[in-house]
PDB file of N, CA and C in Angstrom:
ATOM      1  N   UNK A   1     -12.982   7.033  23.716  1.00  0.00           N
ATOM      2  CA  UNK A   1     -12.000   6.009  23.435  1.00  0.00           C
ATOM      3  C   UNK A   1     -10.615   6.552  23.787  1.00  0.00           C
ATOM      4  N   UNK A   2      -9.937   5.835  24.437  1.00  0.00           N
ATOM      5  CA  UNK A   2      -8.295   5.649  24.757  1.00  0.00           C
ATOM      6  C   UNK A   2      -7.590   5.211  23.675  1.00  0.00           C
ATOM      7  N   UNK A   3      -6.603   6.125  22.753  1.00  0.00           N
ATOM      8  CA  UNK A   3      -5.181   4.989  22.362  1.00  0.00           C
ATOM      9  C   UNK A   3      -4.202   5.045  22.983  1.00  0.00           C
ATOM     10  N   UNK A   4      -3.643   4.352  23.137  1.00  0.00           N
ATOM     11  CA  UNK A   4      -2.268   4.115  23.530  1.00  0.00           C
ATOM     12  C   UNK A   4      -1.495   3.365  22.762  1.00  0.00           C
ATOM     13  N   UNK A   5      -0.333   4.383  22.455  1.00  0.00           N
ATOM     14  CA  UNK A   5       0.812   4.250  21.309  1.00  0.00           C
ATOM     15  C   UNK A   5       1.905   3.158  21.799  1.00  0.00           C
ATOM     16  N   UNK A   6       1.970   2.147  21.869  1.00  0.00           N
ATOM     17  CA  UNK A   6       2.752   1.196  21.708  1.00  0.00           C
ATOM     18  C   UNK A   6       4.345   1.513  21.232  1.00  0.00           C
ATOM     19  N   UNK A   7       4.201   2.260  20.197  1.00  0.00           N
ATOM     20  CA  UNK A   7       5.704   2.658  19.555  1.00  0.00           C
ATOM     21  C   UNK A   7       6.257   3.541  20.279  1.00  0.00           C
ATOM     22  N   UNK A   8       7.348   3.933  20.732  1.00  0.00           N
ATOM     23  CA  UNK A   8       7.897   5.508  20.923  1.00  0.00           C
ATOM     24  C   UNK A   8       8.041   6.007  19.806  1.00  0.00           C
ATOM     25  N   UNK A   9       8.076   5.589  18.535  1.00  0.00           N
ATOM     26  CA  UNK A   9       8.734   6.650  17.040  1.00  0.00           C
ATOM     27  C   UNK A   9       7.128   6.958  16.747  1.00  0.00           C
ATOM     28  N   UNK A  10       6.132   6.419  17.531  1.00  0.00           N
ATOM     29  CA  UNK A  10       4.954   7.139  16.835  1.00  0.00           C
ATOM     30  C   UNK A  10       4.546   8.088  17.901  1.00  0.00           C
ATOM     31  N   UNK A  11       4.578   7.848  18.835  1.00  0.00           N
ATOM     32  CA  UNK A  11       4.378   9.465  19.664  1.00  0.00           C
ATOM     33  C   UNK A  11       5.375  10.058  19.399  1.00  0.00           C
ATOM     34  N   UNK A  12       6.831  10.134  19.479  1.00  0.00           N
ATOM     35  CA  UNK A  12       7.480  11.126  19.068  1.00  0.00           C
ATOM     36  C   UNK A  12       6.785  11.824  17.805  1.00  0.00           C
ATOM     37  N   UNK A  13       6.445  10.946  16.706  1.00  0.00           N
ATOM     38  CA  UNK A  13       6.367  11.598  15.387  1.00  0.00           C
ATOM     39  C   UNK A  13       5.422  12.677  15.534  1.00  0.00           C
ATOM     40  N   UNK A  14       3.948  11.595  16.180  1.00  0.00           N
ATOM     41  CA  UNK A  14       3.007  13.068  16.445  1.00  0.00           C
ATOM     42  C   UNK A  14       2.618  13.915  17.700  1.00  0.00           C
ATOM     43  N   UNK A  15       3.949  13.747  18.491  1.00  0.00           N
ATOM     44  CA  UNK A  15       4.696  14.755  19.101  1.00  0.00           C
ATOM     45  C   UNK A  15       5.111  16.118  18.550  1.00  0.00           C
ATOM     46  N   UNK A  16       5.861  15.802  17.805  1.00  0.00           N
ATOM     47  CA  UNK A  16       6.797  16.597  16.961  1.00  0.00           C
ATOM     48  C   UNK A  16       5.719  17.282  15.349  1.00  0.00           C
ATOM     49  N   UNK A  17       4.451  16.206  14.814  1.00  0.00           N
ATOM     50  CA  UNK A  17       3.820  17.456  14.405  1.00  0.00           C
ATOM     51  C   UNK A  17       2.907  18.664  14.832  1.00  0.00           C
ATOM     52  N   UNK A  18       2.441  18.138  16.388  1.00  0.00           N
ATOM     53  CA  UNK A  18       2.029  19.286  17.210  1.00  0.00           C
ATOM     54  C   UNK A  18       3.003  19.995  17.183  1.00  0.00           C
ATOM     55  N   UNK A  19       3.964  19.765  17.424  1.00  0.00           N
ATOM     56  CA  UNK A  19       4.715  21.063  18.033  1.00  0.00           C
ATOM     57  C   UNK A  19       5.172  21.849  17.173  1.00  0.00           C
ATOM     58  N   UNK A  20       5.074  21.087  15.764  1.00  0.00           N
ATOM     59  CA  UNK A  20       5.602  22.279  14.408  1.00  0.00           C
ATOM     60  C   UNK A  20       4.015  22.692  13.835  1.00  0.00           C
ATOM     61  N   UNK A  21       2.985  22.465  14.411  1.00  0.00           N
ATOM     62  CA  UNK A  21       1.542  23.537  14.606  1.00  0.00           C
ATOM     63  C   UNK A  21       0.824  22.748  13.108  1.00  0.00           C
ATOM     64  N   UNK A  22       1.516  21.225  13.018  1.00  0.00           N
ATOM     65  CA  UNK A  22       0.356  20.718  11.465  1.00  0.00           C
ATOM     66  C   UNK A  22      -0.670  20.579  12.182  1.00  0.00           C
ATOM     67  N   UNK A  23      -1.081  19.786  13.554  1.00  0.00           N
ATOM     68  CA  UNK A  23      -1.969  19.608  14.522  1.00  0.00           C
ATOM     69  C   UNK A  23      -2.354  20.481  15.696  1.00  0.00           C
ATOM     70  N   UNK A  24      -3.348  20.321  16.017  1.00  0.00           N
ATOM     71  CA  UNK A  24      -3.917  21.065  17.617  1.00  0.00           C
ATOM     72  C   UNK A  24      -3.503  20.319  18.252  1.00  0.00           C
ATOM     73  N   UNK A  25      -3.772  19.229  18.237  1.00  0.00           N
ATOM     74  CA  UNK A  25      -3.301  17.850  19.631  1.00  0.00           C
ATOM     75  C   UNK A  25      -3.046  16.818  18.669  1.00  0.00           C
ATOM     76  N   UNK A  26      -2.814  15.754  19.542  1.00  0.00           N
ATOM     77  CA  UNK A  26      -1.963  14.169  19.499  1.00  0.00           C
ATOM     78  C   UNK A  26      -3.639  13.667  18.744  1.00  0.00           C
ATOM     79  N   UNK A  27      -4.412  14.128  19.804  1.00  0.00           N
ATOM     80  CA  UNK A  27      -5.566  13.766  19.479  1.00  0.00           C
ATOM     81  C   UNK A  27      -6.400  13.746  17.506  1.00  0.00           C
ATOM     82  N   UNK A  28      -6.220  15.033  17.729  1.00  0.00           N
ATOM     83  CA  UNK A  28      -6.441  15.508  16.092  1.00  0.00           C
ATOM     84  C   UNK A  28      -4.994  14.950  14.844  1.00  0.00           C
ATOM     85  N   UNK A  29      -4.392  14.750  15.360  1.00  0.00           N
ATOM     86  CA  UNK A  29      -3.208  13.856  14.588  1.00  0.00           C
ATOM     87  C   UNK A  29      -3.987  12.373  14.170  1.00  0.00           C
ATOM     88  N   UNK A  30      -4.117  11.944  15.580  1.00  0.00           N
ATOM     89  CA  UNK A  30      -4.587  10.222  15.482  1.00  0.00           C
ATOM     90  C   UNK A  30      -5.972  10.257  14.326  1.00  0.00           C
ATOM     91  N   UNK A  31      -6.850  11.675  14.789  1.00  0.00           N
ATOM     92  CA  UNK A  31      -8.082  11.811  14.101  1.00  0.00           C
ATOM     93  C   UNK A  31      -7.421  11.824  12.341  1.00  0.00           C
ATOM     94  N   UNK A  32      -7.040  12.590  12.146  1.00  0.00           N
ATOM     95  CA  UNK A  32      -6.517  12.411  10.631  1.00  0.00           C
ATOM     96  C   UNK A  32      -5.739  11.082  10.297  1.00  0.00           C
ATOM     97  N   UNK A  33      -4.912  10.399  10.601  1.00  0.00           N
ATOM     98  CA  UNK A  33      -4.483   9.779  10.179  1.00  0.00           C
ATOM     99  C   UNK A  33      -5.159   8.270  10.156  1.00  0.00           C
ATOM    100  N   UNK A  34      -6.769   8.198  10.637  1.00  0.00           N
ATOM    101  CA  UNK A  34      -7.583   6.872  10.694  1.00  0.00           C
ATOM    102  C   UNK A  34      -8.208   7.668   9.589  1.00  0.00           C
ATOM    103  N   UNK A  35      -8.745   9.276   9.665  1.00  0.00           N
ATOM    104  CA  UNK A  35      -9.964   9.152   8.087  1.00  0.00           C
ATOM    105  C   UNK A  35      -8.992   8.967   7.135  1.00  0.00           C
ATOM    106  N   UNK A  36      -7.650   9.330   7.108  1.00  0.00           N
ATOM    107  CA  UNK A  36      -6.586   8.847   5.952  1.00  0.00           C
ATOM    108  C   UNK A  36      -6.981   7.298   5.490  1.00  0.00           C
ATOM    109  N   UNK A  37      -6.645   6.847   6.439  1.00  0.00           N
ATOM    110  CA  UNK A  37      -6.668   5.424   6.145  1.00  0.00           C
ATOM    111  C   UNK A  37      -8.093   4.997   5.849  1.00  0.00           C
ATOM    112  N   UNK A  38      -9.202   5.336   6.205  1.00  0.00           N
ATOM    113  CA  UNK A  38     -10.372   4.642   6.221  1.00  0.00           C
ATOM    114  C   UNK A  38     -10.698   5.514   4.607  1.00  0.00           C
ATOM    115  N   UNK A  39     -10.639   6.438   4.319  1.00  0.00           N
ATOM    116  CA  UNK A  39     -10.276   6.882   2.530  1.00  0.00           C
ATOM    117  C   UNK A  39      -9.258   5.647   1.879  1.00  0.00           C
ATOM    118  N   UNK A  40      -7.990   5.398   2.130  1.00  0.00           N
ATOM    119  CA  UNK A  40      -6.964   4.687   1.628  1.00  0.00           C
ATOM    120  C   UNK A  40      -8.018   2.907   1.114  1.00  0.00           C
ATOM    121  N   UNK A  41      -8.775   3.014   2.576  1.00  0.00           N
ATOM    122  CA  UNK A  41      -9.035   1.582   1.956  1.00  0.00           C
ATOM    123  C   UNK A  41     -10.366   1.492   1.164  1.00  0.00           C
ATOM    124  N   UNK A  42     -11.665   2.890   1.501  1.00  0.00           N
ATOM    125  CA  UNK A  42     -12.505   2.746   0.528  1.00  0.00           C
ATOM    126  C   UNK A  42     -11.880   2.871  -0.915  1.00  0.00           C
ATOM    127  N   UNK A  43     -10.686   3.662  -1.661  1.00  0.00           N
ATOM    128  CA  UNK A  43     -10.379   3.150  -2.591  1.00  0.00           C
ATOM    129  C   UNK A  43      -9.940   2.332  -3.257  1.00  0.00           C
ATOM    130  N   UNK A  44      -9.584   1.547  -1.936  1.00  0.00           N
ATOM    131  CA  UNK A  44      -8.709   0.059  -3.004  1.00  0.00           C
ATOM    132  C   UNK A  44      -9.788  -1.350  -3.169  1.00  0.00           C
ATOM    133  N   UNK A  45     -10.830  -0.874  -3.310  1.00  0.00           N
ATOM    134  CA  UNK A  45     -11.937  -1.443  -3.874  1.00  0.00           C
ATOM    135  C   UNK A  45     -11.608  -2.063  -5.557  1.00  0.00           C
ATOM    136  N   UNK A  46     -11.552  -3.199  -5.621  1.00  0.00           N
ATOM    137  CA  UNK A  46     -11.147  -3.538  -7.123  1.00  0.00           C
ATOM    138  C   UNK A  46     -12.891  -3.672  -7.695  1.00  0.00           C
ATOM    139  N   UNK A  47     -12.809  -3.190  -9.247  1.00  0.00           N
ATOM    140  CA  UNK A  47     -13.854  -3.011 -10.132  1.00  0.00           C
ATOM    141  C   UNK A  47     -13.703  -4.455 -10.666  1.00  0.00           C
ATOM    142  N   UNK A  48     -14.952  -4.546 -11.560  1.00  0.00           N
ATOM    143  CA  UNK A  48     -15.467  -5.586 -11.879  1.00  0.00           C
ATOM    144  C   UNK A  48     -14.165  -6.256 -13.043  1.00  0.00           C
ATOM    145  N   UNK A  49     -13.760  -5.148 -14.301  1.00  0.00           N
ATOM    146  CA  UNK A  49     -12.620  -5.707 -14.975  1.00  0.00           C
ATOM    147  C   UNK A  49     -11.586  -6.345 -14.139  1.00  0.00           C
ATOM    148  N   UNK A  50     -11.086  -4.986 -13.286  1.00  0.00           N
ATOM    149  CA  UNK A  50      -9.790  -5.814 -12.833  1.00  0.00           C
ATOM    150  C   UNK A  50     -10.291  -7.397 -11.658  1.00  0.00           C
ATOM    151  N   UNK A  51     -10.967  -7.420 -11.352  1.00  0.00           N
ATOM    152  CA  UNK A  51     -11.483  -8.816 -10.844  1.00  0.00           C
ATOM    153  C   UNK A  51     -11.361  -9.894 -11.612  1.00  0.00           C
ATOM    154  N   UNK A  52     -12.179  -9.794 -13.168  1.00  0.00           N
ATOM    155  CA  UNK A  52     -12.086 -10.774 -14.235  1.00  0.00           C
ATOM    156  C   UNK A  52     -10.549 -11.064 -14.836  1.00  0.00           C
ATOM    157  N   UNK A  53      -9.486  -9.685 -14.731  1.00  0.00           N
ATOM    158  CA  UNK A  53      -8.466  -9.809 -15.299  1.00  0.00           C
ATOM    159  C   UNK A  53      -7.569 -10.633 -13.810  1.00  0.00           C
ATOM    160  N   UNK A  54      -8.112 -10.189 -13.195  1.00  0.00           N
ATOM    161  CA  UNK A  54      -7.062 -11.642 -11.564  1.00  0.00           C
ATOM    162  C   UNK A  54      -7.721 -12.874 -12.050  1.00  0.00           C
ATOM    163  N   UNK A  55      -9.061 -12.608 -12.377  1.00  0.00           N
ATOM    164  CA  UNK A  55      -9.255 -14.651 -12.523  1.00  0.00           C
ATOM    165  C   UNK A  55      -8.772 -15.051 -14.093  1.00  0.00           C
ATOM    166  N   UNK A  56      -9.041 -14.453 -14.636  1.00  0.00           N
ATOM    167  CA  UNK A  56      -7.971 -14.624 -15.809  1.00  0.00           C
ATOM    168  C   UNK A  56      -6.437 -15.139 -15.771  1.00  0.00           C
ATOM    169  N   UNK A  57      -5.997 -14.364 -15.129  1.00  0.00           N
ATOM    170  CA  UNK A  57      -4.418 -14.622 -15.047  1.00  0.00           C
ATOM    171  C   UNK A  57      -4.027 -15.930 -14.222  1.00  0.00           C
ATOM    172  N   UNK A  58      -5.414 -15.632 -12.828  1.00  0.00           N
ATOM    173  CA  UNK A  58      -5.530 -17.214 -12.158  1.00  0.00           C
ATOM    174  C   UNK A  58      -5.521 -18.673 -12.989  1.00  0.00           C
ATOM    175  N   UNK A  59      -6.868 -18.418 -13.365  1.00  0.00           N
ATOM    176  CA  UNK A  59      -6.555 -19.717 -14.969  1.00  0.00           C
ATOM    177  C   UNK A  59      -5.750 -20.035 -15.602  1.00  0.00           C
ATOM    178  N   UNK A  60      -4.734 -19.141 -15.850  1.00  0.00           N
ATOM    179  CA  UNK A  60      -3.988 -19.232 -16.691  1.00  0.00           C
ATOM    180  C   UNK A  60      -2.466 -19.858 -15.931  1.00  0.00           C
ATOM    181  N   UNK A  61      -2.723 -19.441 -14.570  1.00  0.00           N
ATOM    182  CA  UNK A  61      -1.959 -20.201 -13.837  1.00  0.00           C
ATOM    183  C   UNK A  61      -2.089 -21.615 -14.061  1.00  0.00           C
ATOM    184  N   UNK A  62      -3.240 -22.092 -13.506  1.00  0.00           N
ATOM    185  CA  UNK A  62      -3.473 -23.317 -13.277  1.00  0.00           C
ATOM    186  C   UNK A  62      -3.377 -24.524 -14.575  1.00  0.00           C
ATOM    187  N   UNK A  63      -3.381 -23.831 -15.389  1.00  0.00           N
ATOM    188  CA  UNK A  63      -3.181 -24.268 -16.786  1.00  0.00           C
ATOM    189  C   UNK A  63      -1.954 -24.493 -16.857  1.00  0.00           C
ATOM    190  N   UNK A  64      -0.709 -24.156 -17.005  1.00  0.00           N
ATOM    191  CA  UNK A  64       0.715 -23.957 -16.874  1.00  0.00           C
ATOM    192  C   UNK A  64       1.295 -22.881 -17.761  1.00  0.00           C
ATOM    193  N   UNK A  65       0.121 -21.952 -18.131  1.00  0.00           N
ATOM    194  CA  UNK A  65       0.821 -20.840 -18.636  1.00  0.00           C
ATOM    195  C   UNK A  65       1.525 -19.952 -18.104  1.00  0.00           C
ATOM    196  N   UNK A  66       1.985 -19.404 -16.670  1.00  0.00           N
ATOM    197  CA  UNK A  66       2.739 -18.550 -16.292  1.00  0.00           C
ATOM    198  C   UNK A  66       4.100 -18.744 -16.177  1.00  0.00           C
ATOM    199  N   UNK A  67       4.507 -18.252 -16.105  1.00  0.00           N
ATOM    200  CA  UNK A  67       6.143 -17.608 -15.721  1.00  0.00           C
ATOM    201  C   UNK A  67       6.950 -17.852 -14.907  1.00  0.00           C
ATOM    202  N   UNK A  68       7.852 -18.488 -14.772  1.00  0.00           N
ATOM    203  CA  UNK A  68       8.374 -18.662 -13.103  1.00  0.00           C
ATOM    204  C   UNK A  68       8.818 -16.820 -12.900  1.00  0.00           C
ATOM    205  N   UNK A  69       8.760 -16.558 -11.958  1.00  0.00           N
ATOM    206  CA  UNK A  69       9.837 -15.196 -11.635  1.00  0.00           C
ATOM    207  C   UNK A  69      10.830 -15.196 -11.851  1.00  0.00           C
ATOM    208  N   UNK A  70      11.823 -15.861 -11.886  1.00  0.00           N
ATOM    209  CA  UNK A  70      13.250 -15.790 -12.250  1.00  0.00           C
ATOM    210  C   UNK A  70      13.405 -15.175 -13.473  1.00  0.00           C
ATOM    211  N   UNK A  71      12.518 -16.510 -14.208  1.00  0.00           N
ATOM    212  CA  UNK A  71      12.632 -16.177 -16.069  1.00  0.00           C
ATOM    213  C   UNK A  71      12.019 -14.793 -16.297  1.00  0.00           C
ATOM    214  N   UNK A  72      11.019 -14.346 -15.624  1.00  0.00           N
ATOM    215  CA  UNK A  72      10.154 -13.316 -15.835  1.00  0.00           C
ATOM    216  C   UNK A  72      11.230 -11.981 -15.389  1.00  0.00           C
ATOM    217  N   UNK A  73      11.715 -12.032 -14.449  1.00  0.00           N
ATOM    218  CA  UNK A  73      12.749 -10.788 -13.801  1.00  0.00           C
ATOM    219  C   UNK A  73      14.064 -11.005 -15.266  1.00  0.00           C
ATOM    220  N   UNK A  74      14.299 -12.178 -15.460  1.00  0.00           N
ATOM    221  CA  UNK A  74      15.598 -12.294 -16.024  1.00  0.00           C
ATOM    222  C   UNK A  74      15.470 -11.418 -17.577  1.00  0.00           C
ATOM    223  N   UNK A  75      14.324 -11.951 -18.165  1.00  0.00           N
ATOM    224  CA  UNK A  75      13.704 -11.270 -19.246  1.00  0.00           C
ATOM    225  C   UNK A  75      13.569  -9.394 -19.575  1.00  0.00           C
ATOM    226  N   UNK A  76      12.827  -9.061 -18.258  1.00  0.00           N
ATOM    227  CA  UNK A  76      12.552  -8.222 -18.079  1.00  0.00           C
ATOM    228  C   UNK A  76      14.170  -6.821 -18.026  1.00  0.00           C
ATOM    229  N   UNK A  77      14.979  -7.435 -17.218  1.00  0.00           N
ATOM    230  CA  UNK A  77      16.186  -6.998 -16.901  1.00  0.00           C
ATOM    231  C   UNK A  77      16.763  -6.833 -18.574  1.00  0.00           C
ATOM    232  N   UNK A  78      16.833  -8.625 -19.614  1.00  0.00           N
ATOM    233  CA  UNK A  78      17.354  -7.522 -20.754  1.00  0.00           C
ATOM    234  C   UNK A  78      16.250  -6.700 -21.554  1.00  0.00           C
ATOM    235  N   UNK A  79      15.237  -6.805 -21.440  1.00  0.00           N
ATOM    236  CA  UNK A  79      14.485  -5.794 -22.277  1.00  0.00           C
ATOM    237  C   UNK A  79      15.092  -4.314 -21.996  1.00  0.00           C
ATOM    238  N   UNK A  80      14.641  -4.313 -20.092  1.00  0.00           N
ATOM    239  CA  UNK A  80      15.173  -2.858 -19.842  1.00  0.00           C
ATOM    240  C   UNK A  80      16.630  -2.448 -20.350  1.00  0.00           C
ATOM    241  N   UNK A  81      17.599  -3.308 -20.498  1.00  0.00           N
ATOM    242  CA  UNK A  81      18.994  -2.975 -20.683  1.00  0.00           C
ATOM    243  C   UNK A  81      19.431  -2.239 -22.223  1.00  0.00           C
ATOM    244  N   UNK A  82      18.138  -3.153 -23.157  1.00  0.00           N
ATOM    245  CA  UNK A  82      18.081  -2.813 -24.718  1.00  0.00           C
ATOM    246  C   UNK A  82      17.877  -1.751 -24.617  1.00  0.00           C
ATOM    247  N   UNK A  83      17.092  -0.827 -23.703  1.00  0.00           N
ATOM    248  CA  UNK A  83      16.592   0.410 -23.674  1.00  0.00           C
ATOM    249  C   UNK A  83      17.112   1.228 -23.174  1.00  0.00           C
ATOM    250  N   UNK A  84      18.402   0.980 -22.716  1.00  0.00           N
ATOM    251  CA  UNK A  84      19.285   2.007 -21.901  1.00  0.00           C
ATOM    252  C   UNK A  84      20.619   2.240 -22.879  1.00  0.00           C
TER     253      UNK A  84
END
């Protein structure tokens, strides 16, 4: 397989960690930074609670129990302020 870097700030970048010796090649750069990611996303696997606690909060949407954001940030801002 071929990549080809589209960005210049991303070959520079792993340009520049070959050449400060974190990598052997561009190659072994690209290689780490996909098992990075392909780790990154087997963990963001949501468990069975936090699933029930999104449809929870969903319901609770649809009901008219939530919050607008405004009120929710506005709130939040004096709690934190009581605490400072």
């Amino acid at each position: 397989m071929q990549v080809i870097l589209r960005e210049p700030e991303l070959e520079k970048f792993i340009d520049a960690q070959v050449q400060n010796g974190r990598f052997e090649s561009a190659e072994a750069a690209v290689e780490a930074a996909v098992e990075l990611l392909m780790r990154e996303s087997e963990s963001f696997e949501l468990d069975d609670e936090t699933i029930d606690a999104i449809n929870r909060a969903d319901e609770q949407i649809e009901r008219g129990e939530g919050l607008d954001f405004k009120q929710f940030a506005s709130e939040m801002r004096k709690k934190f302020a009581a605490h400072c």
